[in-house]
Protein backbone atom coordinates (compact mmCIF):
# COMPACT_ATOMS: atom_id res chain seq x y z
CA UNK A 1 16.37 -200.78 -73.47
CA UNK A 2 17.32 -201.71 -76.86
CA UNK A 3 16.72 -205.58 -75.49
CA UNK A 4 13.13 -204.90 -74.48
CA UNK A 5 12.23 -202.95 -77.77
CA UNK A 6 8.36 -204.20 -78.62
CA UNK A 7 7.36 -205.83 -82.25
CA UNK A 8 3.89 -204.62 -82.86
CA UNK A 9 2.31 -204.55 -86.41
CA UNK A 10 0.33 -201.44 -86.78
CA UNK A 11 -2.13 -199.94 -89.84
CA UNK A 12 -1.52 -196.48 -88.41
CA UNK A 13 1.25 -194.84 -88.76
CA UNK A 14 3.08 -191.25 -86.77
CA UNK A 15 4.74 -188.77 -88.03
CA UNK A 16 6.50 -186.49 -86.21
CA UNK A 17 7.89 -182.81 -86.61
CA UNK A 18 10.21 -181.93 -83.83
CA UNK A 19 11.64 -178.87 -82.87
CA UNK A 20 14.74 -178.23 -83.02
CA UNK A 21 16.64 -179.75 -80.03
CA UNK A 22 13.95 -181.69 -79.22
CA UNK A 23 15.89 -185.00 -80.65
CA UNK A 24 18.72 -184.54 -78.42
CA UNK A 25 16.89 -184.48 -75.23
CA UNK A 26 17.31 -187.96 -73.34
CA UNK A 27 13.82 -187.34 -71.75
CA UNK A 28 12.22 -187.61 -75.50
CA UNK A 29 9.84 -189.86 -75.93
CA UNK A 30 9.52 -189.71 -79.85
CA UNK A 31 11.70 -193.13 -80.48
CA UNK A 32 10.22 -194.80 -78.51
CA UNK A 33 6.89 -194.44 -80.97
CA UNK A 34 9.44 -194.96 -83.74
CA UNK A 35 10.24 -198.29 -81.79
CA UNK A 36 6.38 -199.47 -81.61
CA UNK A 37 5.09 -198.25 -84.78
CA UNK A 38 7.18 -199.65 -87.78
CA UNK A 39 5.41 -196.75 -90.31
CA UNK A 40 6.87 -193.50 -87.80
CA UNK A 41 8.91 -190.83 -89.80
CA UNK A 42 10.50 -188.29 -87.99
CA UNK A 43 11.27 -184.57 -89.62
CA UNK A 44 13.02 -181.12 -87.99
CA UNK A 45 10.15 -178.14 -88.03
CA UNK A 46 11.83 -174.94 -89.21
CA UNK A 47 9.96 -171.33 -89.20
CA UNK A 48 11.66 -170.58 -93.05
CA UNK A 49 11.08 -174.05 -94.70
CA UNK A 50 9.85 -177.60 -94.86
CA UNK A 51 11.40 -180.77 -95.51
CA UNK A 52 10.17 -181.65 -99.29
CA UNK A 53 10.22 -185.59 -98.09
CA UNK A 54 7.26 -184.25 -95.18
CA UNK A 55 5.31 -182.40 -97.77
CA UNK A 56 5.72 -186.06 -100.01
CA UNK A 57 4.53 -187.62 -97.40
CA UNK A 58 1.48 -185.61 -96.31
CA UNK A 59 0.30 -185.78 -99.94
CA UNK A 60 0.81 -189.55 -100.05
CA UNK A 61 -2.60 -191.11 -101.23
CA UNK A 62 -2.09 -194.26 -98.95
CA UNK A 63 -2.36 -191.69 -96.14
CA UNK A 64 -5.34 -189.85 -94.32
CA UNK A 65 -3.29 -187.38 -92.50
CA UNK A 66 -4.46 -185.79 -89.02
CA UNK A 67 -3.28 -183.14 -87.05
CA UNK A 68 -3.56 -184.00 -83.41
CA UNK A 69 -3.42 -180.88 -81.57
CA UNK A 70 -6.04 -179.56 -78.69
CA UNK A 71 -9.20 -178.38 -80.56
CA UNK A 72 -9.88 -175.27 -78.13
CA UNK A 73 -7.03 -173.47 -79.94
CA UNK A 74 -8.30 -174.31 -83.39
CA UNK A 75 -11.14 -173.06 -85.76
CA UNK A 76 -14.21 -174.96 -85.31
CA UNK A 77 -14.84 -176.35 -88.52
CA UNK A 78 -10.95 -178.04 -88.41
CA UNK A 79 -12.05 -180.52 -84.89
CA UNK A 80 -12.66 -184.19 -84.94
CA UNK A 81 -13.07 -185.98 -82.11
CA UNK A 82 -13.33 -189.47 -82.56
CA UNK A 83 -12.92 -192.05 -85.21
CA UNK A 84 -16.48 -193.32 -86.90
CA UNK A 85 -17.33 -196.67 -88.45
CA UNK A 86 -16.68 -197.76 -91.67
CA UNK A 87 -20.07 -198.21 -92.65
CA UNK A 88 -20.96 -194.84 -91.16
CA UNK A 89 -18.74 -193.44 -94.10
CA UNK A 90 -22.13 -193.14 -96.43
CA UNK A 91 -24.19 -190.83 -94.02
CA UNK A 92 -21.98 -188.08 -94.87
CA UNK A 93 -21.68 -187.21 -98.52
CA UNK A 94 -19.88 -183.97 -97.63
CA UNK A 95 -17.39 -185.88 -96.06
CA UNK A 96 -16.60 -186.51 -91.99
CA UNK A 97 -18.41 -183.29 -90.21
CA UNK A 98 -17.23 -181.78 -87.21
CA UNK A 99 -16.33 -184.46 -84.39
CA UNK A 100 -16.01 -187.26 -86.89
CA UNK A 101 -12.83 -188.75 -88.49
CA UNK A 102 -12.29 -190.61 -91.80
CA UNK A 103 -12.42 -194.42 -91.31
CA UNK A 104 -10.14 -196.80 -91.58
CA UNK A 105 -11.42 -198.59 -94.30
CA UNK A 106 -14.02 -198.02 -97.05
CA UNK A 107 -14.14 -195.13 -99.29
CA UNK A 108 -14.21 -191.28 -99.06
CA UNK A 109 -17.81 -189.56 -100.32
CA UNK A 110 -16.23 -186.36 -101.11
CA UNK A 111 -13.91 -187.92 -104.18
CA UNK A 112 -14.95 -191.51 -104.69
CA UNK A 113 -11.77 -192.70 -103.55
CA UNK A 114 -10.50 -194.98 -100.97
CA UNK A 115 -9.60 -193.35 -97.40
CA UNK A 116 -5.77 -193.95 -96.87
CA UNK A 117 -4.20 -195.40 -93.64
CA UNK A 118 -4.21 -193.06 -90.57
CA UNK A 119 -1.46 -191.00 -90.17
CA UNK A 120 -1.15 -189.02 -86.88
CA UNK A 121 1.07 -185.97 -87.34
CA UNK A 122 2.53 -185.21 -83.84
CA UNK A 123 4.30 -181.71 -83.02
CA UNK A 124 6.85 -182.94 -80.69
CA UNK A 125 8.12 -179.97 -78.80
CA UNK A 126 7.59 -178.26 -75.66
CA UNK A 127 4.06 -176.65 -75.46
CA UNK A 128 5.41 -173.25 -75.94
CA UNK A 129 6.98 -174.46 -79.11
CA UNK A 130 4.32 -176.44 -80.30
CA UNK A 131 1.63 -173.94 -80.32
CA UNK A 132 4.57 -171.62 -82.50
CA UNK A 133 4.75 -174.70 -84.34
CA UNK A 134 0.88 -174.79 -85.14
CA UNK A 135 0.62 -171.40 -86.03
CA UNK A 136 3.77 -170.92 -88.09
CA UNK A 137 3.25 -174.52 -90.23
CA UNK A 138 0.69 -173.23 -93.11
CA UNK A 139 1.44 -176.11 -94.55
CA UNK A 140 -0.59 -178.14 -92.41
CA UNK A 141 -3.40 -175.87 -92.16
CA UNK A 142 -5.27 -178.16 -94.77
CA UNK A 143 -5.13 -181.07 -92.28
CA UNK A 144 -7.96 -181.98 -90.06
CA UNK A 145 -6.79 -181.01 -86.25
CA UNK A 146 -7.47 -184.23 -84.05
CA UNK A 147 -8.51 -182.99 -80.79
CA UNK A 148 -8.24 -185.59 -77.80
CA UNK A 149 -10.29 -186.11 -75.18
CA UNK A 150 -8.45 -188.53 -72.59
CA UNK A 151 -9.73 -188.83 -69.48
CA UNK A 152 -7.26 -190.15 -67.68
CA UNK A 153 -4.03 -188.20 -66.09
CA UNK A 154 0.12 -188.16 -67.82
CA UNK A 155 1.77 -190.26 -66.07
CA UNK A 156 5.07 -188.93 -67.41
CA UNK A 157 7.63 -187.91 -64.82
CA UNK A 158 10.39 -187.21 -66.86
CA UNK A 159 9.85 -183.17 -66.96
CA UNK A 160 7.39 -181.21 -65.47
CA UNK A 161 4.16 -179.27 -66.37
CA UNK A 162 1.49 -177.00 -64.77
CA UNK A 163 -1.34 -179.52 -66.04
CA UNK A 164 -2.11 -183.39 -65.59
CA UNK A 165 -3.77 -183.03 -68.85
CA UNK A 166 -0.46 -182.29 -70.95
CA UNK A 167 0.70 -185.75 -72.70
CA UNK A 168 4.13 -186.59 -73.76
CA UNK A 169 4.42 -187.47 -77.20
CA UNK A 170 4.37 -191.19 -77.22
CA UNK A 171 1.15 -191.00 -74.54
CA UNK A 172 -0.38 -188.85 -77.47
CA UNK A 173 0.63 -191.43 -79.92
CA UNK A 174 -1.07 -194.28 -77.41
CA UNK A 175 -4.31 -191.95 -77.80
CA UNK A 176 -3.99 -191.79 -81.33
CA UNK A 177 -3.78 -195.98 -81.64
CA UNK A 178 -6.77 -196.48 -79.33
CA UNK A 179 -8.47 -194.52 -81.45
CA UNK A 180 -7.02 -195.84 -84.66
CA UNK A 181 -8.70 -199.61 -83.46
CA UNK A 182 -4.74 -200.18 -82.93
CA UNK A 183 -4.91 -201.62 -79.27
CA UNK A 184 -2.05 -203.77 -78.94
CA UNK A 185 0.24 -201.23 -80.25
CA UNK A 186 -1.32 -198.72 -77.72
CA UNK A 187 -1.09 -200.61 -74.74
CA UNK A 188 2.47 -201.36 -75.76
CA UNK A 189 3.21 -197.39 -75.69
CA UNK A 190 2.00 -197.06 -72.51
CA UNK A 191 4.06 -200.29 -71.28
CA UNK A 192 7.17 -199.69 -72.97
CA UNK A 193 7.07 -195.47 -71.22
CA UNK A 194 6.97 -197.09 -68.19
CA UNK A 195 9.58 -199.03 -69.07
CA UNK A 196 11.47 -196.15 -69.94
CA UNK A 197 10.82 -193.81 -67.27
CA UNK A 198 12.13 -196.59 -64.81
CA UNK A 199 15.15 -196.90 -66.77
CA UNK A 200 15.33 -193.20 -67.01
CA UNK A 201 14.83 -192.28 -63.42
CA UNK A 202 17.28 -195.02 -61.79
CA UNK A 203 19.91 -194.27 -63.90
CA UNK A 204 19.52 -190.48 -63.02
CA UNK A 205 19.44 -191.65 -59.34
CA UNK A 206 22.35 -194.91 -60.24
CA UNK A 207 20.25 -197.03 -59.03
CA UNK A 208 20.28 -200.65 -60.99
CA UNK A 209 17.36 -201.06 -62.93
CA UNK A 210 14.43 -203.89 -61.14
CA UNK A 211 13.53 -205.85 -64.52
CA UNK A 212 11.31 -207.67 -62.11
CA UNK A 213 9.02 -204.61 -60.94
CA UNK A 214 5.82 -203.59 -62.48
CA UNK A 215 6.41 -202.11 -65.41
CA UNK A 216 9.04 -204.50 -66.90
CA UNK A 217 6.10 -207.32 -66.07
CA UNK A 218 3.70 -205.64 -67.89
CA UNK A 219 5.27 -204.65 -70.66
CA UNK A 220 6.38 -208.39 -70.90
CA UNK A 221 2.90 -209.81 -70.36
CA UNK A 222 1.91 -208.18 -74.01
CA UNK A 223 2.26 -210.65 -76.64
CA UNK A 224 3.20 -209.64 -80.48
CA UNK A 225 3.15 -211.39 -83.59
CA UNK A 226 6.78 -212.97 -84.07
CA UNK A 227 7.75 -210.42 -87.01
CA UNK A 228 10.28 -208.13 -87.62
CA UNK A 229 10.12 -204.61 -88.98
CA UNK A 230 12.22 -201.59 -88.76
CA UNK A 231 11.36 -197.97 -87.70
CA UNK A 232 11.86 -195.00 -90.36
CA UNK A 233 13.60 -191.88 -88.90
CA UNK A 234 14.21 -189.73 -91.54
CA UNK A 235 16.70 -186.91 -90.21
């Protein structure tokens, strides 16, 4: 894999809060974000205390953190749904209302200041966990909950769930850079968790890998700028 790792410049950037084992799992899907996106950090949740470098970073000015999580499980008032123009950004003095999120660009009504880069803060965990997760994080509780709306079905097949409409983390992450105006670096996710999942499943099985089947075209037919940058895992 580490041969086919994508290049793709990105405005948005992820960070994620994993549970505890999560980063050992070989069916994790968080690197391969951290692969894709050059701005992804990566911090362990605990139930007793936060990383200070996560709480640095959520307060970072060249941010606009959002919490993507599934809005039927949160208060009202904390849901937005989609992103809104820039030059929307004026029509709401109060700042983004319910089903609205900051822009990427422009400046932010509510203190005259400039709205920071997206920054999509991803529970990766089971769904158990994450919904723990949610409820036992107070200090996210200031965030904005993203609540998607895909309507399309996972196509991850490395563990299973009850519902087509549970997402692996970097699918989530894909979401996030659609809606972020980030296309190239969301059809890239998708691409490179084929990729993966092919690699994944015929090693599982020891079967050789076909670098000439679908997903390994794909994922090759996507063209990136010819820069370099490197992901940011902080332990």
């Amino acid at each position: 894999m580490c041969a086919l790792r994508p290049i793709v410049p990105s405005r948005a950037g992820v960070c994620l809060i994993m549970a505890d084992i999560e980063p050992l799992k070989p069916s994790n899907t968080g690197w391969l974000i951290a692969d894709v996106v050059a701005d992804t950090a990566a911090f362990g949740w605990a139930r007793t205390e936060v990383d200070p470098a996560l709480l640095a970073m959520l307060a970072d000015p060249q941010w606009q953190a959002y919490l993507v999580f599934p809005g039927e499980f949160v208060a009202p008032e904390r849901v937005i749904t989609r992103l809104i123009e820039r030059n929307e950004a004026r029509q709401f003095p109060a700042g983004p209302p319910q089903g609205e999120l900051a822009p990427t660009g422009g400046s932010d009504p509510r203190s005259g200041g400039a709205w920071g880069r997206p920054l999509f803060v991803l529970l990766d965990a089971t769904w158990p966990e994450a919904r723990k997760m949610f409820r036992k994080s107070p200090y996210l509780d200031h965030l904005p909950v993203l609540s998607l709306q895909p309507a399309q079905i996972s196509r991850y097949r490395l563990r299973r769930s009850r519902r087509n409409d549970h997402f692996c983390t970097s699918e989530v992450a894909a979401l996030c850079m659609d809606l972020a105006g980030e296309h190239l670096a969301a059809q890239t996710l998708e691409a490179y968790l084929d990729v993966f999942t092919h690699h994944y499943l015929r090693a599982k099985n020891q079967l050789p890998v076909e670098p000439e089947d679908e997903a390994h075209v794909r994922l090759r037919g996507l063209r990136w700028p010819n820069s370099l940058h490197s992901a940011t895992m902080t332990p």
